[in-house]
Protein backbone atom coordinates (compact mmCIF):
# COMPACT_ATOMS: atom_id res chain seq x y z
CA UNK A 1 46.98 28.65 22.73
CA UNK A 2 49.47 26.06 24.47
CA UNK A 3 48.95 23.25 22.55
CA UNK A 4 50.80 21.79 26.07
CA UNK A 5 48.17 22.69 27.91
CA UNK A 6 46.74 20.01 30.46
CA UNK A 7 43.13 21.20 30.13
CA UNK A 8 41.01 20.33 27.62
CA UNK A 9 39.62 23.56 25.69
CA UNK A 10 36.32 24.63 27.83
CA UNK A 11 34.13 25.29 24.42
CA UNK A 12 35.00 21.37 23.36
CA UNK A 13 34.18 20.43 27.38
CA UNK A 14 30.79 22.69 27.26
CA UNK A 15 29.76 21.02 23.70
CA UNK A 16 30.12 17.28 24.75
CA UNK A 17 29.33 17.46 28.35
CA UNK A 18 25.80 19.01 28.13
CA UNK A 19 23.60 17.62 30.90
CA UNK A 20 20.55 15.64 30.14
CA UNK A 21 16.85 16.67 31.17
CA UNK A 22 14.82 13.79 32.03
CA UNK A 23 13.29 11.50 29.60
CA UNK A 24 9.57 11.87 29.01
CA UNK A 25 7.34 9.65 31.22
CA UNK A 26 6.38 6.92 30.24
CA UNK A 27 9.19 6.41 27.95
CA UNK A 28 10.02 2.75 26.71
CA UNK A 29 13.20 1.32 27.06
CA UNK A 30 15.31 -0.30 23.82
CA UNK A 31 15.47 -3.75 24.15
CA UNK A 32 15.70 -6.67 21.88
CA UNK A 33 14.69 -10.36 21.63
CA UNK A 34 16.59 -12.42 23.86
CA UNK A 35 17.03 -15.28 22.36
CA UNK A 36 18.43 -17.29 25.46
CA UNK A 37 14.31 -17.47 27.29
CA UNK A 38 13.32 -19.83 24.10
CA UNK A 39 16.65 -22.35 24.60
CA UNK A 40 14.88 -25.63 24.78
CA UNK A 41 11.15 -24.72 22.68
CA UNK A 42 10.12 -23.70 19.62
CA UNK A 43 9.71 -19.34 19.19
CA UNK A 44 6.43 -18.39 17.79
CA UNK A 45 5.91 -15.46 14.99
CA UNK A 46 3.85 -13.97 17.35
CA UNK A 47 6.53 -13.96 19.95
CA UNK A 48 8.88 -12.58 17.66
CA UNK A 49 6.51 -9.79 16.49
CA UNK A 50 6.16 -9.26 20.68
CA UNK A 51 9.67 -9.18 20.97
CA UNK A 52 10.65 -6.34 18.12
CA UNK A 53 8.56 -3.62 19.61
CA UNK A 54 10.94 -2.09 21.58
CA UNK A 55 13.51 -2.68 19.20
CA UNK A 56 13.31 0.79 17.71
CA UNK A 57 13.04 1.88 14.11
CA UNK A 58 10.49 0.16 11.95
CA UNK A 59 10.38 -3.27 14.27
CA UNK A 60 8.74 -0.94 16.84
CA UNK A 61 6.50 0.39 13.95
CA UNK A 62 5.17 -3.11 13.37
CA UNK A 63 5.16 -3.58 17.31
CA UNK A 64 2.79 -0.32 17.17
CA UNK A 65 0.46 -1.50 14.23
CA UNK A 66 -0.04 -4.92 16.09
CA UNK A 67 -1.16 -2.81 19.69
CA UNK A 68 -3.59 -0.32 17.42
CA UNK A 69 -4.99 -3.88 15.48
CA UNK A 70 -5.36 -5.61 18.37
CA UNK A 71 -7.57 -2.24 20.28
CA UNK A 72 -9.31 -2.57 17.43
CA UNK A 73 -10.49 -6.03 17.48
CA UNK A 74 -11.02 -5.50 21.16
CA UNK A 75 -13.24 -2.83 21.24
CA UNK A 76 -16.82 -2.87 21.70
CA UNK A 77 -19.68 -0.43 22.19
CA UNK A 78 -20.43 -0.05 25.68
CA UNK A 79 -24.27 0.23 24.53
CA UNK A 80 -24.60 -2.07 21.45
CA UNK A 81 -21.91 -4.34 21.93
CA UNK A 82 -21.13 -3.50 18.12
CA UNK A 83 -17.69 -3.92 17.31
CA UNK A 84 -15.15 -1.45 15.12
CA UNK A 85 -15.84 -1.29 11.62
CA UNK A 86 -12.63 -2.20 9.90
CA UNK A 87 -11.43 -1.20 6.28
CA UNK A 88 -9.09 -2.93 4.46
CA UNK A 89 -7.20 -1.49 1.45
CA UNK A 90 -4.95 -3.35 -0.99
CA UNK A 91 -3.16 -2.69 -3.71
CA UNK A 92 -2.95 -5.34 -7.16
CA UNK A 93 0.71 -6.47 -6.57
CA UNK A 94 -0.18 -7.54 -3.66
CA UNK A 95 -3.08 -10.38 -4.47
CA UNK A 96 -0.82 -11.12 -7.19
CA UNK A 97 1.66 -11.72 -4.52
CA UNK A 98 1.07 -14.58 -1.49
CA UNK A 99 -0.44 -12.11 0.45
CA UNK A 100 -4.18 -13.45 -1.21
CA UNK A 101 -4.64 -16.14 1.09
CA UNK A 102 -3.19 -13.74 3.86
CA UNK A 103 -6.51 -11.60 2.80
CA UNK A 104 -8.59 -14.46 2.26
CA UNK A 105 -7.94 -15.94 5.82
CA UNK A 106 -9.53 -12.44 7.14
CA UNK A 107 -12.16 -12.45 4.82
CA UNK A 108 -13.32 -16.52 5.49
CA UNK A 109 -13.05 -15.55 9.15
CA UNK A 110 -14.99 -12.22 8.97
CA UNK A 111 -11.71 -10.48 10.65
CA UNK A 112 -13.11 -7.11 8.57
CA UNK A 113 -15.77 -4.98 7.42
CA UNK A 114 -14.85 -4.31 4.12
CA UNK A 115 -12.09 -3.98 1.56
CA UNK A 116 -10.80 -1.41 -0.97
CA UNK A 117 -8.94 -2.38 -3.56
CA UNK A 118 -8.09 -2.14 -7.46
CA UNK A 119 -9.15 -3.47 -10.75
CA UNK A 120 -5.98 -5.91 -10.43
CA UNK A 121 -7.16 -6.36 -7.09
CA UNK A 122 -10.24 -8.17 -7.99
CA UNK A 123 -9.07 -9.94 -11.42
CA UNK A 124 -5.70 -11.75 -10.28
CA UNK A 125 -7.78 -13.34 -7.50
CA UNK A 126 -10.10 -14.84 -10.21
CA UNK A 127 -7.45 -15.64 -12.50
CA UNK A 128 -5.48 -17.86 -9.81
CA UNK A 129 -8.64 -19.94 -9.29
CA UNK A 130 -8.12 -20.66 -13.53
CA UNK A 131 -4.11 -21.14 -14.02
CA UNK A 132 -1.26 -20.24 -11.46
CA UNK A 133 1.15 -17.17 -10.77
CA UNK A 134 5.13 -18.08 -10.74
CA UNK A 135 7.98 -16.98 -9.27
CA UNK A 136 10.57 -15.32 -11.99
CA UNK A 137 13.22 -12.36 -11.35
CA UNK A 138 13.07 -9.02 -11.30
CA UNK A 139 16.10 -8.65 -13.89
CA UNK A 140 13.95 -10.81 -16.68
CA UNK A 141 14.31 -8.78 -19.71
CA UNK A 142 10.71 -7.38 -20.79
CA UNK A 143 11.63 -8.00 -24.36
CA UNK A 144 12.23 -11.43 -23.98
CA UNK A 145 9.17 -12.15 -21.95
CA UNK A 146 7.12 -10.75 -24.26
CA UNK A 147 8.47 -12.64 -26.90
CA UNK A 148 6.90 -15.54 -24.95
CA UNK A 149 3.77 -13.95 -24.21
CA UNK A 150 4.71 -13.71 -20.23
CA UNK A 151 4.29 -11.24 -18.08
CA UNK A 152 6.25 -9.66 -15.35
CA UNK A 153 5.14 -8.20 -11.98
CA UNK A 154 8.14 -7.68 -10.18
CA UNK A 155 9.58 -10.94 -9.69
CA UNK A 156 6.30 -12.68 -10.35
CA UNK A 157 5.49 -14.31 -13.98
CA UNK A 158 1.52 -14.66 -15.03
CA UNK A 159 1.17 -16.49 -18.35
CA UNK A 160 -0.89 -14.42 -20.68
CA UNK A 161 -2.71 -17.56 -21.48
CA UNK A 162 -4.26 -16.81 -18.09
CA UNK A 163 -5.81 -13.95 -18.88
CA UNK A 164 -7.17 -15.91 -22.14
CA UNK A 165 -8.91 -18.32 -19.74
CA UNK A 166 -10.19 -15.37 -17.43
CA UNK A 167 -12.01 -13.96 -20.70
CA UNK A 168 -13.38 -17.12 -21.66
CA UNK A 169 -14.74 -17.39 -18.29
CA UNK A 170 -15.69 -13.53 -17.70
CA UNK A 171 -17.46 -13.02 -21.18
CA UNK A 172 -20.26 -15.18 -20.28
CA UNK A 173 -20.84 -14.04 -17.00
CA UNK A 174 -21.29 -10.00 -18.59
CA UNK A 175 -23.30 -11.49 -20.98
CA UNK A 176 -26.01 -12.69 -18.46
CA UNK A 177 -25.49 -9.67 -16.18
CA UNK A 178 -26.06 -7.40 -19.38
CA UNK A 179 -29.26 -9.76 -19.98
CA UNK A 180 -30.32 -9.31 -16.24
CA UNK A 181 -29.48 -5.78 -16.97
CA UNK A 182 -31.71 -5.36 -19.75
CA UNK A 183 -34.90 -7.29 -18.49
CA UNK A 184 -34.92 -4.87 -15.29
CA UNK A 185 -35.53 -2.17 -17.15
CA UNK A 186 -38.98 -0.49 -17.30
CA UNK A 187 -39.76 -2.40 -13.63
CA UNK A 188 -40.35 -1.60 -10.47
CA UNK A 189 -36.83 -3.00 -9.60
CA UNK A 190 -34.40 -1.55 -12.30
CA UNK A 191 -30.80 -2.89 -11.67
CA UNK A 192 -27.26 -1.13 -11.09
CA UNK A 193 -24.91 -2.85 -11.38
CA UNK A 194 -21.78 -1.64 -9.34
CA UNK A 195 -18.51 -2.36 -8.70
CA UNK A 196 -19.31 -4.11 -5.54
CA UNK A 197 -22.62 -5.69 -6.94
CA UNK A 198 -20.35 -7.38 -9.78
CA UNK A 199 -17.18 -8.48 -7.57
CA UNK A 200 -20.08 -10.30 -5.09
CA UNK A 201 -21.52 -11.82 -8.51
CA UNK A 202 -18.07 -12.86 -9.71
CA UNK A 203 -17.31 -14.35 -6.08
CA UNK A 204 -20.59 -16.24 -6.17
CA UNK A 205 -20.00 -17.61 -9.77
CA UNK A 206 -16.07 -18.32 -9.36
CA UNK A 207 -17.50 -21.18 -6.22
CA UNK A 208 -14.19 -21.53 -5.45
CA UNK A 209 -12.57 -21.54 -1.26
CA UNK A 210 -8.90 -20.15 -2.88
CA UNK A 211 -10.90 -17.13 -3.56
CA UNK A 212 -10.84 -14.08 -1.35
CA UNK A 213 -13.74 -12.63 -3.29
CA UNK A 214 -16.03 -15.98 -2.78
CA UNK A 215 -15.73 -15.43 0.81
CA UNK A 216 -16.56 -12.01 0.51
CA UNK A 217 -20.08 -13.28 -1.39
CA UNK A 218 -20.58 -15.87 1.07
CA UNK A 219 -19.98 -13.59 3.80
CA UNK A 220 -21.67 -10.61 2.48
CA UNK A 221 -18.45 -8.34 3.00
CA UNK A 222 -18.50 -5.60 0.62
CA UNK A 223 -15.81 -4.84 -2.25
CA UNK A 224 -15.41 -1.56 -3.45
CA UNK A 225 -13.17 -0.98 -6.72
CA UNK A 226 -13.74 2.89 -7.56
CA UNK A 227 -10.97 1.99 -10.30
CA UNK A 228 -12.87 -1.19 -11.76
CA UNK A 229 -12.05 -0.57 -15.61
CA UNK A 230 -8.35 0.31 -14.95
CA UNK A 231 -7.19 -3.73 -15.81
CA UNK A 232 -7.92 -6.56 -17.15
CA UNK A 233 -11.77 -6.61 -16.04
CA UNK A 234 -11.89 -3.26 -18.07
CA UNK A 235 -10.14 -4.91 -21.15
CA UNK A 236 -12.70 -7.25 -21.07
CA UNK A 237 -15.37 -5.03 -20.83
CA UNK A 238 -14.15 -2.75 -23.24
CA UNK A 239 -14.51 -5.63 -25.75
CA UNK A 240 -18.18 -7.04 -24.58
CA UNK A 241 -19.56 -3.49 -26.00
CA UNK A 242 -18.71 -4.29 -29.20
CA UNK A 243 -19.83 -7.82 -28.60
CA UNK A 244 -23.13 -6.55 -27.23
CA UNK A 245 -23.95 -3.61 -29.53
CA UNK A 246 -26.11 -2.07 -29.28
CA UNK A 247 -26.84 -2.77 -25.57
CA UNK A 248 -24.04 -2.13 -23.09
CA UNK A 249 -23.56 -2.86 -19.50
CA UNK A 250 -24.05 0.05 -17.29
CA UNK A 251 -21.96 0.18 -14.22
CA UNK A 252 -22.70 3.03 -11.21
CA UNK A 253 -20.03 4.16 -9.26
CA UNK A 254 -22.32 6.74 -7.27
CA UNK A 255 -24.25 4.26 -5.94
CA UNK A 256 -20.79 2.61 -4.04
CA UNK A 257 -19.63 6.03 -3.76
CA UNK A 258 -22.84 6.40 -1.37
CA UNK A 259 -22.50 2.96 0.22
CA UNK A 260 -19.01 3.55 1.76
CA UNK A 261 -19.16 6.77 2.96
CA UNK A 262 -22.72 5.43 4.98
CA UNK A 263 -21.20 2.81 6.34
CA UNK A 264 -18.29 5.11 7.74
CA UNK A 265 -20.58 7.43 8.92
CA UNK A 266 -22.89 5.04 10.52
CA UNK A 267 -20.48 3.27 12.08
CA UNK A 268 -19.63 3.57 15.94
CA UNK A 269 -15.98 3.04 15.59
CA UNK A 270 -13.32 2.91 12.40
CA UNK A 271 -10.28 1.21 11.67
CA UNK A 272 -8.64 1.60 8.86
CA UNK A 273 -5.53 -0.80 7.65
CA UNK A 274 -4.47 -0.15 4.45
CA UNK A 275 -1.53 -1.19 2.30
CA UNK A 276 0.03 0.69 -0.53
CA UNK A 277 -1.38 3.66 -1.65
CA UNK A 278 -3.54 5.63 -4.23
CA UNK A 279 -7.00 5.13 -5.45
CA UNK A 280 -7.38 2.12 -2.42
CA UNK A 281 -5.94 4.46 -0.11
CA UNK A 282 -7.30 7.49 -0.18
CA UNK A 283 -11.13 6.34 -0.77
CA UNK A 284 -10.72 4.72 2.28
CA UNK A 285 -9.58 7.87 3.90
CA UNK A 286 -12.49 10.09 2.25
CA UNK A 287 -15.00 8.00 3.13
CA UNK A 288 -13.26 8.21 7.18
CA UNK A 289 -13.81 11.81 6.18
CA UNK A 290 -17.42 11.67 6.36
CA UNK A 291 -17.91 10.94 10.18
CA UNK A 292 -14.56 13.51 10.78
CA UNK A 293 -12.44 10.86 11.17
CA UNK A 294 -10.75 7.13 11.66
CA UNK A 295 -10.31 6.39 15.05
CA UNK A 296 -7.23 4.08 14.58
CA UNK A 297 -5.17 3.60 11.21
CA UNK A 298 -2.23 1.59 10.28
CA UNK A 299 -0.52 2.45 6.99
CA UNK A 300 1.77 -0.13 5.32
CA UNK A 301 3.74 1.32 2.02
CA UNK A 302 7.45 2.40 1.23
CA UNK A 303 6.30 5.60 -0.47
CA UNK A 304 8.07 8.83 0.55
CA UNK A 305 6.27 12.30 1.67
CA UNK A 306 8.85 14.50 -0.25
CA UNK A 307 6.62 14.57 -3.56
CA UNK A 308 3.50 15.62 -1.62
CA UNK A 309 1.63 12.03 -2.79
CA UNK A 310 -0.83 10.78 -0.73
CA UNK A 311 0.80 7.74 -1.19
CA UNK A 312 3.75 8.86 0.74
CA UNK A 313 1.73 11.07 3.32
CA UNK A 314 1.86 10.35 6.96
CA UNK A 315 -1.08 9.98 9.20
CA UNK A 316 -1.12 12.88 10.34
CA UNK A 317 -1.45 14.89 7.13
CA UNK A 318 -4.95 12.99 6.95
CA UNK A 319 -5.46 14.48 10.59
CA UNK A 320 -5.36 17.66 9.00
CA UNK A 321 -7.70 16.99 6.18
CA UNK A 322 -10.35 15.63 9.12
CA UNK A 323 -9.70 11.60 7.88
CA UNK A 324 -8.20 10.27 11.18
CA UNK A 325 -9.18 11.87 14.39
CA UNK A 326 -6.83 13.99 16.33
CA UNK A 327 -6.62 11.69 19.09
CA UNK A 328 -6.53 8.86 16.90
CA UNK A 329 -3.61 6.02 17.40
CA UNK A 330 -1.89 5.88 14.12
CA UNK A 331 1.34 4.64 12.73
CA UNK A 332 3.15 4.21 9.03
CA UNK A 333 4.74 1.53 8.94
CA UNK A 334 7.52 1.98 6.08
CA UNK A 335 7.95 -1.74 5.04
CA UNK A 336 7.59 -3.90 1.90
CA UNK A 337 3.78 -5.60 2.85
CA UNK A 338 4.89 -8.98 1.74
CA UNK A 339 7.42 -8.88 5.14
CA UNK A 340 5.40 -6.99 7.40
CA UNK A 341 1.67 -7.87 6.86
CA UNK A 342 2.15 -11.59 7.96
CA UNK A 343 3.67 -10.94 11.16
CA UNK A 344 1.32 -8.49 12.12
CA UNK A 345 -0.94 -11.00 11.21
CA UNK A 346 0.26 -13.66 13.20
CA UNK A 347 0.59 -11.53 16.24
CA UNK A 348 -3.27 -9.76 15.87
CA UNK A 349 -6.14 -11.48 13.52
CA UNK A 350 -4.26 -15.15 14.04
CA UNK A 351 -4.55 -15.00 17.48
CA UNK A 352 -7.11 -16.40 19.46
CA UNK A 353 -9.02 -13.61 22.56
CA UNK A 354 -7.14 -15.92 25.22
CA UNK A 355 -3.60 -16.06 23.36
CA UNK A 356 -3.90 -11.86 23.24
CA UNK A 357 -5.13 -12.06 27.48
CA UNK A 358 -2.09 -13.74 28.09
């Protein structure tokens, strides 16, 4: 070859200059917040949130989960009027985070149907009503820290004194359930207790408005906790048998098991929003299962799909198993919840009928 040549090499021409087919229909534009329309006033969350969902990457992710939230708060049953029957799921860090009065905001204003969660998910709620959670570092050496009896979750510190003062106040409460318990027997009206029948008799006793769980009781928004024992609260109970001997408490997980999957199937409409993964995740999605599918879901985690988790699986992997409808409007958001959640937030469950009209 001339490497004079005034031509540039046709293979190099034919590989850079391919010709474009027209975009899809429909097809949104990338564009960012401009900055310049808010000179002079004050820029809302929501209006950021607004802004980043054209953005691309996971800004339009969050724009998506905000659209999906906001259909499903807008819905309503041409017949009934009912509206959609919204799960939440949450995982422990995240009550232990400042993401509990995020939840307890939609549970006080009956925002959803009913929540998931873990064993940690119920207990750090109680024990912030009794002593605090701080801020620490995620580089605290564990060996130091439990030198001074503190404990670490992530960059949060909880005082193991606190869970001293949640068992002083717990222990009591499973001795009068066990009591309640034990005079039911041989009546007419024999009690189970369940995981959701003791978190709505923990949020009646705690009596406190911090607590996401006493809204739930006053509201009558059901708990579940398929996972109840795996914490603190199982600790605890693992030490009233011996305090109780012979008599122990009896706790039914069929009976919830039963109770979510009705309401799913009953239901005219499901949402499901759930953050993290696991246990709250995926009985959230089984219990979808049961009427052959969500019709709207917003994941929040950072878990990947390469391990074959369900943690890490997309929605549609759950379209496959029958737990979000094929024609359902979905979207994983891949974000740390403490970042995303409140701006979605802000820009759905915050915002009043007219401010989402405008």
């Amino acid at each position: 070859m001339n490497s004079q040549s005034k031509s540039a090499p046709s293979s190099a021409v034919n590989a850079v200059f391919i010709n474009s087919q027209s975009v899809p229909e429909g097809s949104r534009q990338v564009n960012g917040i401009d900055f310049n329309q808010y000179t002079g006033k004050d820029i809302t969350v929501a209006d950021l949130v607004d802004g980043m969902a054209e953005m691309g990457f996971q800004a339009s992710a969050v724009g998506d989960a905000v659209q999906i939230i906001n259909e499903m708060r807008a819905w309503r049953d041409p017949e009934t009027g009912g509206k959609t029957t919204i799960f939440l799921g949450y995982t422990s860090n995240l009550i232990s985070s400042g993401l509990r009065e995020t939840f307890r905001y939609l549970v006080q204003h009956k925002h959803i149907s009913a929540i998931v969660t873990t064993a940690g998910g119920v207990e750090e709620d109680f024990i912030k009503c009794l002593a605090p959670t701080y801020l620490g570092s995620f580089s605290t050496p564990g060996q130091s820290l439990r030198a001074k009896g503190l404990n670490r979750i992530g960059n949060l510190i909880v005082p193991n004194n606190n869970y001293c003062a949640f068992e002083d106040w717990l222990m009591p409460i499973l001795d009068k359930m066990l009591e309640e318990q034990e005079a039911s027997w041989g009546t007419d009206h024999q009690l189970h207790w369940t995981p959701s029948k003791i978190i709505h008799r923990l949020g009646k006793e705690i009596n406190n408005e911090n607590s996401v769980y006493y809204w739930a009781y006053k509201n009558d928004i059901p708990v579940f906790c398929p996972a109840l024992t795996d914490g603190s609260m199982g600790d605890m109970m693992y030490f009233h048998t011996f305090k109780s001997s012979p008599q122990q408490l009896r706790v039914d997980i069929v009976e919830d098991l039963r109770k979510i999957n009705t309401m799913s199937v009953r239901a005219k409409r499901v949402g499901m929003i759930i953050l993290g993964g696991g246990v709250v995740k995926h009985h959230i999605a089984n219990a979808c299962l049961m009427r052959n599918g969500a019709e709207s879901a917003v994941y929040i985690n950072t878990a990947q799909e390469f391990d074959g988790s369900d943690a890490g699986a997309q929605p549609d992997e759950a379209v496959s198993w029958g737990k979000i409808k094929a024609d359902a409007k979905n979207v994983k958001v891949y974000a740390e919840a403490t970042v995303a959640f409140p701006l979605i937030v802000a820009a759905t469950f915050a915002r009043t009928e007219k401010q989402l009209q405008k």
